[in-house]
PDB file of N, CA and C in Angstrom:
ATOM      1  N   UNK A   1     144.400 199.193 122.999  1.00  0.00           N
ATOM      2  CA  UNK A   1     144.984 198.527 124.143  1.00  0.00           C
ATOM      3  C   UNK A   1     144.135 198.690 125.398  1.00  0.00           C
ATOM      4  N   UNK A   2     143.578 199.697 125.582  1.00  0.00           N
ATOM      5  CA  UNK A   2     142.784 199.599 126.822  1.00  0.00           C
ATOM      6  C   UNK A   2     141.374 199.062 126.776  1.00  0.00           C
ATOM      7  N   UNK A   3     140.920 198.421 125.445  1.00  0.00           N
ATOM      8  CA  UNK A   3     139.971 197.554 125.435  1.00  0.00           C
ATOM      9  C   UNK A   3     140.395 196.501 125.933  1.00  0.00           C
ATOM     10  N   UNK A   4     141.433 195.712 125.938  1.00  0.00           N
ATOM     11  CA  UNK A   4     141.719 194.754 126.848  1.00  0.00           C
ATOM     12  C   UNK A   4     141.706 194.700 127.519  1.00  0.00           C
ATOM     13  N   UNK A   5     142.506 196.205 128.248  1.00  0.00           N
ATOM     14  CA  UNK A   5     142.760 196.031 129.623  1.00  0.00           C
ATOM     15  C   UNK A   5     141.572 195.704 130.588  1.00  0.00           C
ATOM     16  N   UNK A   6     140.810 196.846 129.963  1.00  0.00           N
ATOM     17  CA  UNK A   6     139.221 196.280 130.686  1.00  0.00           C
ATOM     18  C   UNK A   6     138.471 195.135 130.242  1.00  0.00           C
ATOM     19  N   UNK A   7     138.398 194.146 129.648  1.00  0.00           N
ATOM     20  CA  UNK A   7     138.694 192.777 129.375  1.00  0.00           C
ATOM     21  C   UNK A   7     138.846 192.161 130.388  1.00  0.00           C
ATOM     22  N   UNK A   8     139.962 192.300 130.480  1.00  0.00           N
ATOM     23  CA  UNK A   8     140.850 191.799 131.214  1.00  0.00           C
ATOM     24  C   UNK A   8     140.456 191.476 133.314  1.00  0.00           C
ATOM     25  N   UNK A   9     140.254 193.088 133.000  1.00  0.00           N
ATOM     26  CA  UNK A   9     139.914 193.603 134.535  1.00  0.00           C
ATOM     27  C   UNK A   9     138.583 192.849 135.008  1.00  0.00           C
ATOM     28  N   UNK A  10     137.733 192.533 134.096  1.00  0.00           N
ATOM     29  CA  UNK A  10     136.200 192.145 133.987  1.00  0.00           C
ATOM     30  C   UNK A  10     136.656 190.144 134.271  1.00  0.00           C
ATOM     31  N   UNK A  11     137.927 189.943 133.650  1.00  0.00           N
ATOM     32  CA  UNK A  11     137.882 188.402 133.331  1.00  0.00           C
ATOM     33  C   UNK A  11     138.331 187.916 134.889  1.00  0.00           C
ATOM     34  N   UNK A  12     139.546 188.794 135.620  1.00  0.00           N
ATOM     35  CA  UNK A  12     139.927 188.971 136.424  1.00  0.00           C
ATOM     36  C   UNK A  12     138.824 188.893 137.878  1.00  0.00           C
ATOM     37  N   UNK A  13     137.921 189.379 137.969  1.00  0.00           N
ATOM     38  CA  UNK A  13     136.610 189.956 138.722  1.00  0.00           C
ATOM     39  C   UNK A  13     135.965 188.317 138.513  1.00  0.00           C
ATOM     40  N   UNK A  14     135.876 187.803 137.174  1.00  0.00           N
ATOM     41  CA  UNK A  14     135.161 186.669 137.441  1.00  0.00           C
ATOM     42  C   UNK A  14     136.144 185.489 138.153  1.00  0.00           C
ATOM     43  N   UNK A  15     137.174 185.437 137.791  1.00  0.00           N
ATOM     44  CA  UNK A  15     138.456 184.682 138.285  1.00  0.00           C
ATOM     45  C   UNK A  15     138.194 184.596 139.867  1.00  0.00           C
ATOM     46  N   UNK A  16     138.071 185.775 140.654  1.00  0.00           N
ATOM     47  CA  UNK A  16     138.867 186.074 141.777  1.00  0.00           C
ATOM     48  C   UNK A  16     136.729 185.354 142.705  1.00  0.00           C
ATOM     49  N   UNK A  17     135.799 185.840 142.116  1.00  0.00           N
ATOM     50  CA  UNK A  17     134.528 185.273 142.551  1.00  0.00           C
ATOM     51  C   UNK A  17     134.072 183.783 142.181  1.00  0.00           C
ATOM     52  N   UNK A  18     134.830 183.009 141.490  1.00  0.00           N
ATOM     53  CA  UNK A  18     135.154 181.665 141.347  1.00  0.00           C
ATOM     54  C   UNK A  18     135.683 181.004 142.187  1.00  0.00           C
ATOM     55  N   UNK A  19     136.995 181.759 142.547  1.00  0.00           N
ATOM     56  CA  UNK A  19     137.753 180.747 143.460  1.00  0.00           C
ATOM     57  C   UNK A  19     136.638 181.453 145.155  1.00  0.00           C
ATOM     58  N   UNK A  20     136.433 181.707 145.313  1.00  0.00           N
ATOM     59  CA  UNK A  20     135.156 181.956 146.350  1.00  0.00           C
ATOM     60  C   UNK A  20     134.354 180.418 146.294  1.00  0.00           C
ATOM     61  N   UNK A  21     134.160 180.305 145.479  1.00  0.00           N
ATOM     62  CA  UNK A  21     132.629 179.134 145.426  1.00  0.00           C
ATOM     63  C   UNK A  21     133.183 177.650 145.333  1.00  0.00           C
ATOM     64  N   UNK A  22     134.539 177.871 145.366  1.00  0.00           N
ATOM     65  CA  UNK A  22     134.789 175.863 145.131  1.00  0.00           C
ATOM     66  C   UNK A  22     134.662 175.681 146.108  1.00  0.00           C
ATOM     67  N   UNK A  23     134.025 174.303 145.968  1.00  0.00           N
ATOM     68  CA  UNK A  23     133.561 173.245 146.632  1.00  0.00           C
ATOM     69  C   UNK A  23     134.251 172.402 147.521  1.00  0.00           C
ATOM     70  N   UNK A  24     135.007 172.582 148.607  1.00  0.00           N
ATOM     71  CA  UNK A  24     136.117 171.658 149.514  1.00  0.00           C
ATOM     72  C   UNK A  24     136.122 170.613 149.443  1.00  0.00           C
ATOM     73  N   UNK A  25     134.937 170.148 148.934  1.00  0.00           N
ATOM     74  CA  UNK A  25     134.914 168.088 149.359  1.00  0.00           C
ATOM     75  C   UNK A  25     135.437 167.626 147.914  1.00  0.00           C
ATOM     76  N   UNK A  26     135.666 168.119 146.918  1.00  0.00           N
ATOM     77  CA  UNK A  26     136.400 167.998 145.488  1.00  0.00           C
ATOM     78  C   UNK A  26     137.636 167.808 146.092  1.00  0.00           C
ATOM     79  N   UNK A  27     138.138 167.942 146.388  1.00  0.00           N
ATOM     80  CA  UNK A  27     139.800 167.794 146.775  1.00  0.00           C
ATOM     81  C   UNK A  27     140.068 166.866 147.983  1.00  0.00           C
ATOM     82  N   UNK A  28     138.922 166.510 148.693  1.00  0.00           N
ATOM     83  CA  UNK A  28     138.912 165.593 149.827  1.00  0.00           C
ATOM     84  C   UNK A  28     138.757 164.271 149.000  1.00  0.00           C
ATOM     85  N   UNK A  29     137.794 164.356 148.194  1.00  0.00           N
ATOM     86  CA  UNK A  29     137.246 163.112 147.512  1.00  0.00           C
ATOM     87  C   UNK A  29     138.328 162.497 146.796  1.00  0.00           C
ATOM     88  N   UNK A  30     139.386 163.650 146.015  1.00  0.00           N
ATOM     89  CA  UNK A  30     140.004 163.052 145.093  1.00  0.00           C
ATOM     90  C   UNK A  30     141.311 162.580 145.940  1.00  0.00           C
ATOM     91  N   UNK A  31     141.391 162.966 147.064  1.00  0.00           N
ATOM     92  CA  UNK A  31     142.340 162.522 148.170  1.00  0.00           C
ATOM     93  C   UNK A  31     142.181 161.303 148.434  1.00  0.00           C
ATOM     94  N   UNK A  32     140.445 160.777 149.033  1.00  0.00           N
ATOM     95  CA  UNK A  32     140.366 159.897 149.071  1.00  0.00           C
ATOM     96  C   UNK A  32     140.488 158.294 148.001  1.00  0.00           C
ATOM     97  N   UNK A  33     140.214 159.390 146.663  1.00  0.00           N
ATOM     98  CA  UNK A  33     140.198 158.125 145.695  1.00  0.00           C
ATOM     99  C   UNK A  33     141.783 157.868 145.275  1.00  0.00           C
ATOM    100  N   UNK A  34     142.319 158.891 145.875  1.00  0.00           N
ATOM    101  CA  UNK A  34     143.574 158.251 145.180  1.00  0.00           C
ATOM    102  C   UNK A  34     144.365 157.318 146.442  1.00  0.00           C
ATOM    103  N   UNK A  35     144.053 157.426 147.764  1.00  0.00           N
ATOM    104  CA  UNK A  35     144.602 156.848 148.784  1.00  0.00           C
ATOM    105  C   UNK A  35     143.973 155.125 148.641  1.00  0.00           C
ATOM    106  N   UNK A  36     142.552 155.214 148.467  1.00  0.00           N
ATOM    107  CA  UNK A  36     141.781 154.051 147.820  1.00  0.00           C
ATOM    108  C   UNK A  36     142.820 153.315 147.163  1.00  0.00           C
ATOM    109  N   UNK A  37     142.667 153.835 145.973  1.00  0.00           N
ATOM    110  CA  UNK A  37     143.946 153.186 144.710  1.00  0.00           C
ATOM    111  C   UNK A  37     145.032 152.794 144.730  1.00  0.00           C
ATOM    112  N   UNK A  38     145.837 153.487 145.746  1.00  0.00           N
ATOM    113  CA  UNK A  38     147.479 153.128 146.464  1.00  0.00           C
ATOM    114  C   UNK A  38     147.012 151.853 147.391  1.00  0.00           C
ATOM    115  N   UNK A  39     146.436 151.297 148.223  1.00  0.00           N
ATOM    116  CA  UNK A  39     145.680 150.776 149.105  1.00  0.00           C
ATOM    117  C   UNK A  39     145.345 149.716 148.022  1.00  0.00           C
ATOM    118  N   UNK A  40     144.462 149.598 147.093  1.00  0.00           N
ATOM    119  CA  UNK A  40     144.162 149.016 146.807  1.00  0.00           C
ATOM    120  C   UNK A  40     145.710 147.973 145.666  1.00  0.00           C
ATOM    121  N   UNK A  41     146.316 148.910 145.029  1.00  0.00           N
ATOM    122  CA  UNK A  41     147.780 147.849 144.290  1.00  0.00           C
ATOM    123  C   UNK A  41     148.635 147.626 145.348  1.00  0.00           C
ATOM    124  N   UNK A  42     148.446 148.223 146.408  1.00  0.00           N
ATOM    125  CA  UNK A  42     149.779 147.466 147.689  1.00  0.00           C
ATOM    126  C   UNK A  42     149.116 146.636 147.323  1.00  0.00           C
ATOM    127  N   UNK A  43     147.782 146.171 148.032  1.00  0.00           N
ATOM    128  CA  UNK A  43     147.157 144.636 148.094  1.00  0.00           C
ATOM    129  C   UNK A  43     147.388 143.579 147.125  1.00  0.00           C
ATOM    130  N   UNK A  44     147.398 144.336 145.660  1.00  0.00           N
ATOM    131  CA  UNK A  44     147.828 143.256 144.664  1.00  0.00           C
ATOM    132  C   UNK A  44     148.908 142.700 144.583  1.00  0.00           C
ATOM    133  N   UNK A  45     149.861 143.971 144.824  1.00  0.00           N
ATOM    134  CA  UNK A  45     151.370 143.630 144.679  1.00  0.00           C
ATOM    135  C   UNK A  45     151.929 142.735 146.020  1.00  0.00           C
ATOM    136  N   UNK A  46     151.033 142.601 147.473  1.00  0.00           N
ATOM    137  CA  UNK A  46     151.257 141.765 148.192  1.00  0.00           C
ATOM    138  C   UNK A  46     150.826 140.409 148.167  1.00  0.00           C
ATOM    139  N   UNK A  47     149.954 139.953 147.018  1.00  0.00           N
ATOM    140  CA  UNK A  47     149.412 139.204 146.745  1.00  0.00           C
ATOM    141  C   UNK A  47     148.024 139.095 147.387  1.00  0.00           C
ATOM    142  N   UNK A  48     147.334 139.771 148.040  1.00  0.00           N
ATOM    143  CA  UNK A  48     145.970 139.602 148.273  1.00  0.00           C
ATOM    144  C   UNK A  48     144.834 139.916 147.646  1.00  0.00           C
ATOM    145  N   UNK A  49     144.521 139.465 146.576  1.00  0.00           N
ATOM    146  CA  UNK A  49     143.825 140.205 144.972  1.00  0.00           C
ATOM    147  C   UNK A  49     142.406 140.487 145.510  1.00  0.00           C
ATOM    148  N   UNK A  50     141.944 139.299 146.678  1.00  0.00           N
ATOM    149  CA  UNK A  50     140.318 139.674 147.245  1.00  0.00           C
ATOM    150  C   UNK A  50     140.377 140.692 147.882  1.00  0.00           C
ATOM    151  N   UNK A  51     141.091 141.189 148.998  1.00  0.00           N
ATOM    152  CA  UNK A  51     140.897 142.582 149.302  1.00  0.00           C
ATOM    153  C   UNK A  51     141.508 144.004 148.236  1.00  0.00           C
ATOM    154  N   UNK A  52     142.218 143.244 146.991  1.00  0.00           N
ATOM    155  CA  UNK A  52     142.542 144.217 146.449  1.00  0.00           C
ATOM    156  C   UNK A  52     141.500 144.557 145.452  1.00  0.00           C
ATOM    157  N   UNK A  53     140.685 143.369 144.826  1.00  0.00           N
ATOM    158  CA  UNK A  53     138.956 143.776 144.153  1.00  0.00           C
ATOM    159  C   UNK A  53     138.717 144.675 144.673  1.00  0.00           C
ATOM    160  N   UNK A  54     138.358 144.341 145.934  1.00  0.00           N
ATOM    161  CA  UNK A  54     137.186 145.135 147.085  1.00  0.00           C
ATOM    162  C   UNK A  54     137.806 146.500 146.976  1.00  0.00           C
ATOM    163  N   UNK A  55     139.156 146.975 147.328  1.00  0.00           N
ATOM    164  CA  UNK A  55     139.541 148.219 147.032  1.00  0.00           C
ATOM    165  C   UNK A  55     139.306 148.817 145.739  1.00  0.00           C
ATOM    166  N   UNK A  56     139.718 148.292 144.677  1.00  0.00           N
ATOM    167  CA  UNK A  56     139.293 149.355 143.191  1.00  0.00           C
ATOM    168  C   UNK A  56     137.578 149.115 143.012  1.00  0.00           C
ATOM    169  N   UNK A  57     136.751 148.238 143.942  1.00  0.00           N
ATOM    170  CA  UNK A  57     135.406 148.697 143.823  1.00  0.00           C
ATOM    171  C   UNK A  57     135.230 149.541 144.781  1.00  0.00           C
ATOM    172  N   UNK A  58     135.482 150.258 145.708  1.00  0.00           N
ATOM    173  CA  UNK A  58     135.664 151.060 146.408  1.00  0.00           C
ATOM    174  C   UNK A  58     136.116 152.139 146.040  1.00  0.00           C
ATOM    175  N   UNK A  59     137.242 152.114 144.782  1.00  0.00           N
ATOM    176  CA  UNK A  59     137.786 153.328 144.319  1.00  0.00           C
ATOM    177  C   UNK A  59     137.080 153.782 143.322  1.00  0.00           C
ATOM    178  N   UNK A  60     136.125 152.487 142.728  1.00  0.00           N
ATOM    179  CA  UNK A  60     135.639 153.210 141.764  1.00  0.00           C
ATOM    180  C   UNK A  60     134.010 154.287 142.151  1.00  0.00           C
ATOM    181  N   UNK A  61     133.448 153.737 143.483  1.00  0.00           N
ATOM    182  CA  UNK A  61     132.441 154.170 144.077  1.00  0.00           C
ATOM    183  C   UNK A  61     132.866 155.635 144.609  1.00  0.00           C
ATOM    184  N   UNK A  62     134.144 155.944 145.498  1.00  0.00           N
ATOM    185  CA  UNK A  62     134.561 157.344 145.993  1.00  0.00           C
ATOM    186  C   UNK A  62     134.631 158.260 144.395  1.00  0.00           C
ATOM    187  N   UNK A  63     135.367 157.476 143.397  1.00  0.00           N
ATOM    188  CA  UNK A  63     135.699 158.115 142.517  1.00  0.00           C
ATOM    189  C   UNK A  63     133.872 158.887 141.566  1.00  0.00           C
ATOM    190  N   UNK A  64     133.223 157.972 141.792  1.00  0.00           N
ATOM    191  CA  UNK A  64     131.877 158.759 140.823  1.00  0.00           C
ATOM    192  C   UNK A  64     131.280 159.837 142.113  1.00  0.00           C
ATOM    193  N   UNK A  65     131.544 159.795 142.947  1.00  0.00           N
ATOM    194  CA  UNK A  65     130.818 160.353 143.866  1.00  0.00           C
ATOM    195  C   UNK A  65     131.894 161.948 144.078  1.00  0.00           C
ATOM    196  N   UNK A  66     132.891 161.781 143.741  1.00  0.00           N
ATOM    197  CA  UNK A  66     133.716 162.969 143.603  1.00  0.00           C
ATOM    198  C   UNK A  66     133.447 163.381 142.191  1.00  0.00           C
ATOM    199  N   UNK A  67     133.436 162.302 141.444  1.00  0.00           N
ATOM    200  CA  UNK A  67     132.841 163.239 140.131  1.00  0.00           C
ATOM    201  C   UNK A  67     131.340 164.018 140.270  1.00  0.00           C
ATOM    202  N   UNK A  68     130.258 163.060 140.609  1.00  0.00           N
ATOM    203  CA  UNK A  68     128.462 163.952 140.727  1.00  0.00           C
ATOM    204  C   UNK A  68     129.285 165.055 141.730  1.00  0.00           C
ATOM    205  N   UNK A  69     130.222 165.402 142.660  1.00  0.00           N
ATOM    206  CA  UNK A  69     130.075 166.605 143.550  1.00  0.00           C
ATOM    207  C   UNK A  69     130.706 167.873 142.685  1.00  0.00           C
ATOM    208  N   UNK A  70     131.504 167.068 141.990  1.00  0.00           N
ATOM    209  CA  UNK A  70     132.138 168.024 140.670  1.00  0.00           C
ATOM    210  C   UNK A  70     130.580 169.201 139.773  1.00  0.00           C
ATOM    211  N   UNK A  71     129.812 167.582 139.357  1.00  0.00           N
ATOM    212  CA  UNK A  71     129.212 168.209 138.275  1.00  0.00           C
ATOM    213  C   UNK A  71     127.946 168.841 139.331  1.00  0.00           C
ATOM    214  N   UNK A  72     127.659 168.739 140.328  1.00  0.00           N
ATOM    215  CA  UNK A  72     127.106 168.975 140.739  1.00  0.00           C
ATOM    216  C   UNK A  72     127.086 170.681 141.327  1.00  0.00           C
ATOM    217  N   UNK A  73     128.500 170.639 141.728  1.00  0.00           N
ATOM    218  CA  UNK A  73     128.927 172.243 141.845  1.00  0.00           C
ATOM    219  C   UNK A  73     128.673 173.326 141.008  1.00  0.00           C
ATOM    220  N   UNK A  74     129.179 172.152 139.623  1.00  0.00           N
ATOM    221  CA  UNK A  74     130.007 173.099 138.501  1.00  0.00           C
ATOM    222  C   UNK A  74     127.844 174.013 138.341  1.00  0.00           C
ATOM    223  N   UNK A  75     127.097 172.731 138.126  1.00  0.00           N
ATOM    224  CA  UNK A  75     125.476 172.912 138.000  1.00  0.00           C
ATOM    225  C   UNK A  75     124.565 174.017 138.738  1.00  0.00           C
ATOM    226  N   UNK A  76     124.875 173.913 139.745  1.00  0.00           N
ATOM    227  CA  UNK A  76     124.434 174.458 140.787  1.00  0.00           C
ATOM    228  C   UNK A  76     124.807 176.394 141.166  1.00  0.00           C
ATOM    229  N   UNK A  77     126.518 176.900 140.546  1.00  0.00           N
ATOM    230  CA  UNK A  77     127.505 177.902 140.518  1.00  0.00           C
ATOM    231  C   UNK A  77     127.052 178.118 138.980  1.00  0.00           C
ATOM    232  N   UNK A  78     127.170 177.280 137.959  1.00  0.00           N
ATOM    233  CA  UNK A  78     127.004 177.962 136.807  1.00  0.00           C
ATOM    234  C   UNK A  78     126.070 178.898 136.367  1.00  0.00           C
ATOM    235  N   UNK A  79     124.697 178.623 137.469  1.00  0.00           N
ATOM    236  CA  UNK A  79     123.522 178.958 137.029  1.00  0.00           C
ATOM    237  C   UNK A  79     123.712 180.655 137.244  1.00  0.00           C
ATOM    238  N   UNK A  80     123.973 180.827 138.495  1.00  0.00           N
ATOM    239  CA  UNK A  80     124.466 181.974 139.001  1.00  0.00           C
ATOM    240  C   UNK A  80     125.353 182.979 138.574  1.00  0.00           C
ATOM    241  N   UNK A  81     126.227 182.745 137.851  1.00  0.00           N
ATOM    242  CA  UNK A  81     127.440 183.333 136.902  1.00  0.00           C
ATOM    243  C   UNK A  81     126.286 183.886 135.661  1.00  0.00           C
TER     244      UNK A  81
END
């Protein structure tokens, strides 16, 4: 049992120096892509489908760019671990 515990204590240590290193604009981005997306089906559902295109190409542009900051983090932190 106390092989775990120290396991544990070690998994804990990496846990607690992880949440240290995230990346803030991950959670801005995905804020933004989802406000995009709401924004963009009002428009449909009001009937304006040309500004509602323009929004899900818009959502889909915030959306890869929150993903590369993703993989980009994850790239950049992994090396280091």
């Amino acid at each position: 049992m106390e092989k775990m515990g120290a396991g544990n204590s070690e998994f804990e240590d990496l846990f607690e120096e992880k949440k240290r290193v995230k990346n803030p604009l991950v959670p801005i981005g995905a804020l933004i892509t989802a406000g995009v997306l709401t924004a963009g089906l009002i428009s449909f559902r009001r009937g304006n489908s040309h500004l509602g295109q323009k929004l899900m190409r818009a959502r889909v542009v915030v959306q890869g760019a929150t993903i590369a900051l993703m993989v980009g983090t994850a790239y950049y932190y992994g090396e280091k671990f």
